[in-house]
C-alpha atoms as a PDB file:
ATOM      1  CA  UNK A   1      61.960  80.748 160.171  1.00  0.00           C
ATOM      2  CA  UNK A   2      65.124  82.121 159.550  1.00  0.00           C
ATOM      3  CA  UNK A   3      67.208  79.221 160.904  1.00  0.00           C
ATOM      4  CA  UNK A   4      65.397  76.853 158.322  1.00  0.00           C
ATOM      5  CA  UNK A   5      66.262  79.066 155.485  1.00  0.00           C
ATOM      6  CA  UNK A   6      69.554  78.683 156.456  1.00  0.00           C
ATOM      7  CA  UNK A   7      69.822  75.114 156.801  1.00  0.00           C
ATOM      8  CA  UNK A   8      68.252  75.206 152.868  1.00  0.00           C
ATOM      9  CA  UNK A   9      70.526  77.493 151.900  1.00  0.00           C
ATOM     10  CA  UNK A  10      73.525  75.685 153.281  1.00  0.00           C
ATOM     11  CA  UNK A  11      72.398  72.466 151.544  1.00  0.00           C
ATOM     12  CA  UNK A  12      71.330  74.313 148.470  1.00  0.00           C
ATOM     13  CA  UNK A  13      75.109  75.323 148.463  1.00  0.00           C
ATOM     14  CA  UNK A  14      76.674  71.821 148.913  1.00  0.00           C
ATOM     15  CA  UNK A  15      74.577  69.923 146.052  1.00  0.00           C
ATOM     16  CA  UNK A  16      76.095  72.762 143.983  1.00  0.00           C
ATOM     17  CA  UNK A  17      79.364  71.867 145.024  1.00  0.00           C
ATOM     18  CA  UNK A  18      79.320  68.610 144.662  1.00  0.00           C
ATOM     19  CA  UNK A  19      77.372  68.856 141.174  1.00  0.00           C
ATOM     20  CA  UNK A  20      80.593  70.931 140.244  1.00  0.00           C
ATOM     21  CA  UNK A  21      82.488  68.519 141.757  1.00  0.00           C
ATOM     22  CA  UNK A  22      80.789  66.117 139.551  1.00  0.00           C
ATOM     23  CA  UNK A  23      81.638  68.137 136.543  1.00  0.00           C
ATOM     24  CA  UNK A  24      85.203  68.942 137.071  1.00  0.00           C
ATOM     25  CA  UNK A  25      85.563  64.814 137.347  1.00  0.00           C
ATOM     26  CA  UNK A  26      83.412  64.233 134.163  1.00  0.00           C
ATOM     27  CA  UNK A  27      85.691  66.563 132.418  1.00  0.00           C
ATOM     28  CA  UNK A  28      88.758  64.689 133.003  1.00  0.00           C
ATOM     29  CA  UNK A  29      86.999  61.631 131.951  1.00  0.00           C
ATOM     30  CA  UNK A  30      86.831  60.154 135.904  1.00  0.00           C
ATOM     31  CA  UNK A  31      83.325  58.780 135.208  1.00  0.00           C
ATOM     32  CA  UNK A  32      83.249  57.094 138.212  1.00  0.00           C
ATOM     33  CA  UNK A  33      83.802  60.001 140.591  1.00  0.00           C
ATOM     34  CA  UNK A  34      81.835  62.092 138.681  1.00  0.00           C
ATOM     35  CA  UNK A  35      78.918  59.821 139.115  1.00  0.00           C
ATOM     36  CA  UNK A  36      79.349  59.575 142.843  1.00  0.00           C
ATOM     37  CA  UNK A  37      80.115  63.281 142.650  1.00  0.00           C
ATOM     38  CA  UNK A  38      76.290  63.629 141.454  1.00  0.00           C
ATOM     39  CA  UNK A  39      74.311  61.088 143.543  1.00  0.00           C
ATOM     40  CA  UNK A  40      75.771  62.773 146.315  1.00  0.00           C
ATOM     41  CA  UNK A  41      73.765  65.787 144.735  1.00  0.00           C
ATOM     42  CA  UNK A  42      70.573  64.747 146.534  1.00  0.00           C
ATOM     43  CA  UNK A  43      68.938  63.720 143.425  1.00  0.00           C
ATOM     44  CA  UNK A  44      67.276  66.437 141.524  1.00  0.00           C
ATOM     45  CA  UNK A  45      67.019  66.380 137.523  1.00  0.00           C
ATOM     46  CA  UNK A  46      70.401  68.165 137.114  1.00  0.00           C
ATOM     47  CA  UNK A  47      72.465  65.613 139.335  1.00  0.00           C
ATOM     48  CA  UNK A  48      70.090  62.333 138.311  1.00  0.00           C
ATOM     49  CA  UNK A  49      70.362  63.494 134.028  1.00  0.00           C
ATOM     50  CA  UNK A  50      74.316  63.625 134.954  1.00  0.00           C
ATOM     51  CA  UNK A  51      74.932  60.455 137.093  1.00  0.00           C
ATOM     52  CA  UNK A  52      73.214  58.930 134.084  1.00  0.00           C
ATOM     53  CA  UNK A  53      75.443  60.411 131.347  1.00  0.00           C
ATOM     54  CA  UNK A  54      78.272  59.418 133.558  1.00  0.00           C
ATOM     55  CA  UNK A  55      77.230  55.818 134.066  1.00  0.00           C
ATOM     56  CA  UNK A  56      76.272  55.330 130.318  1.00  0.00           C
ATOM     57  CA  UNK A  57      80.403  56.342 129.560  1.00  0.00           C
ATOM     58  CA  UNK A  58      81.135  53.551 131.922  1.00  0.00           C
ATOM     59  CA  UNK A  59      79.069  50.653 129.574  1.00  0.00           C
ATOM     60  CA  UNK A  60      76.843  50.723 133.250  1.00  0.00           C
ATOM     61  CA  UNK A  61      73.710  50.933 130.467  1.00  0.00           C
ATOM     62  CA  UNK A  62      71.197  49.863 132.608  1.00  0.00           C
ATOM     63  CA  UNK A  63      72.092  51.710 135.403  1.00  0.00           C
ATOM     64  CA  UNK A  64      72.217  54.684 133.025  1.00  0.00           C
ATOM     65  CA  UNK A  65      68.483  54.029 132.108  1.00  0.00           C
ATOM     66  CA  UNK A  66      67.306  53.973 135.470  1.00  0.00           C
ATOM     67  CA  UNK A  67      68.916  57.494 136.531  1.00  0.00           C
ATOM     68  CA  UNK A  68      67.531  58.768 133.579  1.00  0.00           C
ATOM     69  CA  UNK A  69      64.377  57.793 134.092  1.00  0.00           C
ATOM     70  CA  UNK A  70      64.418  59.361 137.664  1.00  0.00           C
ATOM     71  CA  UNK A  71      65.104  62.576 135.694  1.00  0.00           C
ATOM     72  CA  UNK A  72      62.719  62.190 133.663  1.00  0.00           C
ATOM     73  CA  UNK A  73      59.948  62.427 136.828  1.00  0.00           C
ATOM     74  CA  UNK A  74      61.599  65.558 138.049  1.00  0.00           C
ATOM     75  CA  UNK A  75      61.971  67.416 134.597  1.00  0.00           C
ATOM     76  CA  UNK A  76      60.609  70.748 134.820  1.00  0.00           C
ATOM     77  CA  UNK A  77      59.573  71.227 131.458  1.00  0.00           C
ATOM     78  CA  UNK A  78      59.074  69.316 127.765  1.00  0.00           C
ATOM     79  CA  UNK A  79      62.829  70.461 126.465  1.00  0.00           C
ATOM     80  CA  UNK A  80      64.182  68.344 129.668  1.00  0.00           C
ATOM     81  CA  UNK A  81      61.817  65.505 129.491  1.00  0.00           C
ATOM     82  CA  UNK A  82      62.361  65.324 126.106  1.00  0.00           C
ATOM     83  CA  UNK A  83      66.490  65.140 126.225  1.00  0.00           C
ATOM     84  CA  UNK A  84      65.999  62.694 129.667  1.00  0.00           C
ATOM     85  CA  UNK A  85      63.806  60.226 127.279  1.00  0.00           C
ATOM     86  CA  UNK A  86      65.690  60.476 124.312  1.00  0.00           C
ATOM     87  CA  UNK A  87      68.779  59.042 126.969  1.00  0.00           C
ATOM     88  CA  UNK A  88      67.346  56.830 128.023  1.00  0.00           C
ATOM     89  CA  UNK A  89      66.314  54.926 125.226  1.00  0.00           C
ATOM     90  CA  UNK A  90      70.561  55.121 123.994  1.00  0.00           C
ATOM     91  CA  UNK A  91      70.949  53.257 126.931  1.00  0.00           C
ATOM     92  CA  UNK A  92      68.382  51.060 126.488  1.00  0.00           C
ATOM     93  CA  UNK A  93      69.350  50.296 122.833  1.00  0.00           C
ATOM     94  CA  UNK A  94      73.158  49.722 124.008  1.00  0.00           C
ATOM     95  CA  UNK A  95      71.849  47.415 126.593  1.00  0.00           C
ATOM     96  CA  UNK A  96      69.903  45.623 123.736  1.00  0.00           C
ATOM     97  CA  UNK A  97      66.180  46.301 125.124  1.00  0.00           C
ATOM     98  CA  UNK A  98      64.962  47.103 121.725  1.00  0.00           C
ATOM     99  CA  UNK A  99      61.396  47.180 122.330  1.00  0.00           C
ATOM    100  CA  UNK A 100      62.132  49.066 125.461  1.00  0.00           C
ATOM    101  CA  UNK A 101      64.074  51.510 123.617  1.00  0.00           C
ATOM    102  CA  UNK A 102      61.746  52.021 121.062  1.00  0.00           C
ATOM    103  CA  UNK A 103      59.196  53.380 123.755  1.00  0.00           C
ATOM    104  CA  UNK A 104      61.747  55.881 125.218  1.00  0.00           C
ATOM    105  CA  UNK A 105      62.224  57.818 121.899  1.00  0.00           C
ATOM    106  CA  UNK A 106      58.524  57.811 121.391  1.00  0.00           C
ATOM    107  CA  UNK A 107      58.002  59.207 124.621  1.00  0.00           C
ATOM    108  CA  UNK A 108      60.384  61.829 123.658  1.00  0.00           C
ATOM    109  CA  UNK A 109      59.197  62.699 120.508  1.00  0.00           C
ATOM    110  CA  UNK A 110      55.764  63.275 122.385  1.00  0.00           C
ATOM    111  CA  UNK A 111      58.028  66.413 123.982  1.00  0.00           C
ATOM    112  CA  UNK A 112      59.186  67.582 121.377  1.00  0.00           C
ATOM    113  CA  UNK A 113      58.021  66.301 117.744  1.00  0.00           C
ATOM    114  CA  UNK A 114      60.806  67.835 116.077  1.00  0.00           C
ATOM    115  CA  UNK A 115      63.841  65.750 117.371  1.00  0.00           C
ATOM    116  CA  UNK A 116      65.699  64.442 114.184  1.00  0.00           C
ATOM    117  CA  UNK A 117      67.983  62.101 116.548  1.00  0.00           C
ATOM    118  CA  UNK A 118      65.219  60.552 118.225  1.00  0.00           C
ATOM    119  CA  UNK A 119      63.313  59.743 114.788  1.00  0.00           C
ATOM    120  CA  UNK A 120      66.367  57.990 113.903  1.00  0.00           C
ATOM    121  CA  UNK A 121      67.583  56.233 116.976  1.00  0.00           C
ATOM    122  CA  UNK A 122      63.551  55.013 116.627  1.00  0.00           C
ATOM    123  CA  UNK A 123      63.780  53.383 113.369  1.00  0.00           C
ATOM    124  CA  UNK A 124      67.161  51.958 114.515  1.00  0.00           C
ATOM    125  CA  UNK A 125      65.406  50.215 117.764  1.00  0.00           C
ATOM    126  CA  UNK A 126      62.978  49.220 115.375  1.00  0.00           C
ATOM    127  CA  UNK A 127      65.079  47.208 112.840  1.00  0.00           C
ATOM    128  CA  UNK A 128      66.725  45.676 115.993  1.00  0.00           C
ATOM    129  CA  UNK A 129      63.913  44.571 117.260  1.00  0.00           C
ATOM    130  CA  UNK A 130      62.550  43.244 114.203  1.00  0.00           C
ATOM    131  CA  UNK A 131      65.783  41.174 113.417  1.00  0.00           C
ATOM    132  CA  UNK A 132      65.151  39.798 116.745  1.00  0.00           C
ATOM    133  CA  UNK A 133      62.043  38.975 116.504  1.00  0.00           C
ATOM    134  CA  UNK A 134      62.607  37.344 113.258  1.00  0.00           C
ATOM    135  CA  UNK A 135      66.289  36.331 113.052  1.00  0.00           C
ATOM    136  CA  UNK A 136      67.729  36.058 109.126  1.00  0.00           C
ATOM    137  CA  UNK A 137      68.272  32.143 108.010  1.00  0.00           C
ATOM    138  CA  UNK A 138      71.607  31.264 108.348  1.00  0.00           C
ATOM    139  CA  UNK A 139      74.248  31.601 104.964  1.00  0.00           C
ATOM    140  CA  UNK A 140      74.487  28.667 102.964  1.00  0.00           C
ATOM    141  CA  UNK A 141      77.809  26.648 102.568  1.00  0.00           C
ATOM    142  CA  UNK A 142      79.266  27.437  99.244  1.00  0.00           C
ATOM    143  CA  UNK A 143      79.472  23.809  97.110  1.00  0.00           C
ATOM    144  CA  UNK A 144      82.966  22.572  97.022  1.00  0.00           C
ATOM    145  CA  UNK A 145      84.830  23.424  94.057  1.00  0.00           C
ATOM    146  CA  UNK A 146      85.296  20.697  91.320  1.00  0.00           C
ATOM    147  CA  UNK A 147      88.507  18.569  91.337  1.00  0.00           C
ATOM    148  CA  UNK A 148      91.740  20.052  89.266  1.00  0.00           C
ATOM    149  CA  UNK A 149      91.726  19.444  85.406  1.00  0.00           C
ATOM    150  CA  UNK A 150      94.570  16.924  84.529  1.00  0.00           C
ATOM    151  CA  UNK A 151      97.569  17.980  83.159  1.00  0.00           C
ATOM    152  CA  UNK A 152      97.689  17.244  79.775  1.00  0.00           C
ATOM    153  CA  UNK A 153     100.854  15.225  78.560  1.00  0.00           C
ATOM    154  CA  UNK A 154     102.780  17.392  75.798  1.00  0.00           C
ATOM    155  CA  UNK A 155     103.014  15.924  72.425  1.00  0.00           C
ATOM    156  CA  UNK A 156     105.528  17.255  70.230  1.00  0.00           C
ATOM    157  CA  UNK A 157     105.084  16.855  66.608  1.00  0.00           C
ATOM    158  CA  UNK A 158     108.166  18.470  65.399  1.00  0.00           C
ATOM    159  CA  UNK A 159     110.010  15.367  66.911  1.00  0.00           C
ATOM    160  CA  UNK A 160     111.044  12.483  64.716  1.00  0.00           C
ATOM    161  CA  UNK A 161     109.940   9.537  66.377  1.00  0.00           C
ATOM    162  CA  UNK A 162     113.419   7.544  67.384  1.00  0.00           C
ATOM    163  CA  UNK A 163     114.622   5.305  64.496  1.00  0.00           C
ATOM    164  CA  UNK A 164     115.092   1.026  66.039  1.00  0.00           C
ATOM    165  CA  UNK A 165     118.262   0.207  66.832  1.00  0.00           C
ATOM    166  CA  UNK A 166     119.283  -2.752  64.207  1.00  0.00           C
ATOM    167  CA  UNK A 167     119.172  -6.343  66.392  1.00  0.00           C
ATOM    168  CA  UNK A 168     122.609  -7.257  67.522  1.00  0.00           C
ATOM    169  CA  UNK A 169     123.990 -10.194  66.597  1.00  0.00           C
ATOM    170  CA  UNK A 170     123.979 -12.962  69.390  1.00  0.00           C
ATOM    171  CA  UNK A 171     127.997 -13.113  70.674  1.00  0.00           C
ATOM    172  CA  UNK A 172     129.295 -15.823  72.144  1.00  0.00           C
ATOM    173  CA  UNK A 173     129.003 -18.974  69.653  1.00  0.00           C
ATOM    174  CA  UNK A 174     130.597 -21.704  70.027  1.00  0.00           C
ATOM    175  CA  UNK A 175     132.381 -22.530  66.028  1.00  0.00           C
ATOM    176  CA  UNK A 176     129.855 -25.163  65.488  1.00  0.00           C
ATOM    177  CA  UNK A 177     126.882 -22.957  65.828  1.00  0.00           C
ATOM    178  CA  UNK A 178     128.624 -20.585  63.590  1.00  0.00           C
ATOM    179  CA  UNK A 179     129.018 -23.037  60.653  1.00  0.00           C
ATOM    180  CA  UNK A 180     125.594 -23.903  61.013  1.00  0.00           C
ATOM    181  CA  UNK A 181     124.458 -20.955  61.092  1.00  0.00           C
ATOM    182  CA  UNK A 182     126.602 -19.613  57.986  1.00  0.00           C
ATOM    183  CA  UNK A 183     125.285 -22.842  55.906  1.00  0.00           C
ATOM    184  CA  UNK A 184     121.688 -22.079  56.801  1.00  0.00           C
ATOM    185  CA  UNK A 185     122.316 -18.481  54.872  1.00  0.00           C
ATOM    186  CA  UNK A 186     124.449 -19.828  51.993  1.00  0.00           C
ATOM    187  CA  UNK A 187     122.818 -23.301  51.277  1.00  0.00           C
ATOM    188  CA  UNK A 188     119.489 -21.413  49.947  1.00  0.00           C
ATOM    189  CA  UNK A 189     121.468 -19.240  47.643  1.00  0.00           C
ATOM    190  CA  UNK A 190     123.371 -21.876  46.006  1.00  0.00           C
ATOM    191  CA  UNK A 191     120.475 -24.048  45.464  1.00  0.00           C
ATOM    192  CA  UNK A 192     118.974 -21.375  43.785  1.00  0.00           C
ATOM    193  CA  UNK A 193     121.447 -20.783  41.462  1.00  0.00           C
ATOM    194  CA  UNK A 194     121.817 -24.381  40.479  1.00  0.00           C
ATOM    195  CA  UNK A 195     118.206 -24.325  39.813  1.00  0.00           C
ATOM    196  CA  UNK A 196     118.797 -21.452  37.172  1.00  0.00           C
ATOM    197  CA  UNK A 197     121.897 -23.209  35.417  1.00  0.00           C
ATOM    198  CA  UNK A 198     119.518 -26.383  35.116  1.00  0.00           C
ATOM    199  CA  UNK A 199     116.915 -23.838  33.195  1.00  0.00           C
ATOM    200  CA  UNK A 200     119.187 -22.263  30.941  1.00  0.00           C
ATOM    201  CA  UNK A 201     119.200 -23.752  27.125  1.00  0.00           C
ATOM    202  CA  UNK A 202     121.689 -25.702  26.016  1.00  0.00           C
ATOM    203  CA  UNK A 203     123.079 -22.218  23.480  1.00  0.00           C
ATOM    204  CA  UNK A 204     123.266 -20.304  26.301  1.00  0.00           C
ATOM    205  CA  UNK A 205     125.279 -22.785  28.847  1.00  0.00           C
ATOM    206  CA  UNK A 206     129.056 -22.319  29.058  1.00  0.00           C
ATOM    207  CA  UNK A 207     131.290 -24.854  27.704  1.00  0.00           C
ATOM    208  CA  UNK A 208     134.128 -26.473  29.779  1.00  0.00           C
ATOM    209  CA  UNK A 209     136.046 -27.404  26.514  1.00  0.00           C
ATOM    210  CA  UNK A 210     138.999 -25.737  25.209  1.00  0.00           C
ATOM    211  CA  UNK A 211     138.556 -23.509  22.140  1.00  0.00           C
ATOM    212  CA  UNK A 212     140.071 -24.361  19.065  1.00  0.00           C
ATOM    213  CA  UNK A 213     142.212 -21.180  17.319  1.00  0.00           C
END
């Protein structure tokens, strides 16, 4: 009798070693160790509720669930249960098992009523799961945007429009083309004037004759 209550007195002592084995690694943020520091605890709620925190710092979700849920059968009372299940279903919502999720923090509000965290970690796993369920349609393209106005050409009033350059005469004519020219202007003219000496009355016409003094 007493050699047995040595032996569980011995192994009492090591899982307490190793749990504060576990704890020293946690500390210093060696999650791994610290996990392997806590299985190697033999598996009680103490060692099983820290492997899981220690596994849920490493992303190891999942694997965080399942300790926790090994904790969760050897809680000793409604405080523990309640913190194991309220875990659990973080890990379960990280690992995107809403409806999952949603059963762990019921399960620990069934421990303990009061928990503000696990009311609203529920409603959380509950809006997951319903945009899962029922997925939002996707966003609409916007319409293209209408083609650039054209510039408008500036019109300046206060500008006088440009005045025509006078025609320039032809260069370059040979003297015959000249004279013809020059007749075609003068020709009109004197015809003209002729016409008006043949109209004028005979009083009024000069006389070519010499006047007598």
């Amino acid at each position: 009798m007493s050699l047995l209550c040595f032996w569980q007195t011995a192994f009492a002592q090591s899982a307490h070693s190793r749990l504060q084995s576990g704890d020293a690694y946690y500390d210093k943020k060696e999650y791994g160790k610290a996990e392997a520091a806590y299985k190697s605890a033999a598996g009680g709620y103490t060692a099983s509720y820290n492997a899981g925190n220690a596994a849920y710092q490493q992303g190891k979700y999942e694997e965080a669930a399942e300790l926790f849920r090994i904790a969760v059968n050897a809680g000793a009372d409604a405080a523990a249960k309640s913190a194991a299940w309220y875990n659990m279903g973080n890990a379960l919502l990280q690992a995107g098992k809403y409806s999952e999720a949603e059963k762990a923090y019921e399960s620990s509000l069934r421990q303990q009523p009061n928990r503000a965290d696990a009311k609203k970690n529920l409603q959380i796993a509950k809006r997951k799961q319903q945009q899962k369920e029922d997925p939002p349609p996707p966003p609409q393209k916007p319409p293209p945007p209408p083609p650039p106005t054209p510039r408008p050409q500036p019109n300046y009033l206060d500008r006088a429009p440009q005045a025509l350059k006078p025609e320039q005469p032809r260069r370059n004519l040979s003297p015959e083309a000249a004279k013809l020219m020059l007749e075609a202007l003068v020709q009109p003219d004197e015809q003209r004037n002729a016409q008006d000496y043949r109209e004028l009355s005979p009083a009024v016409k000069p006389t070519s004759g010499k006047k007598d003094w």
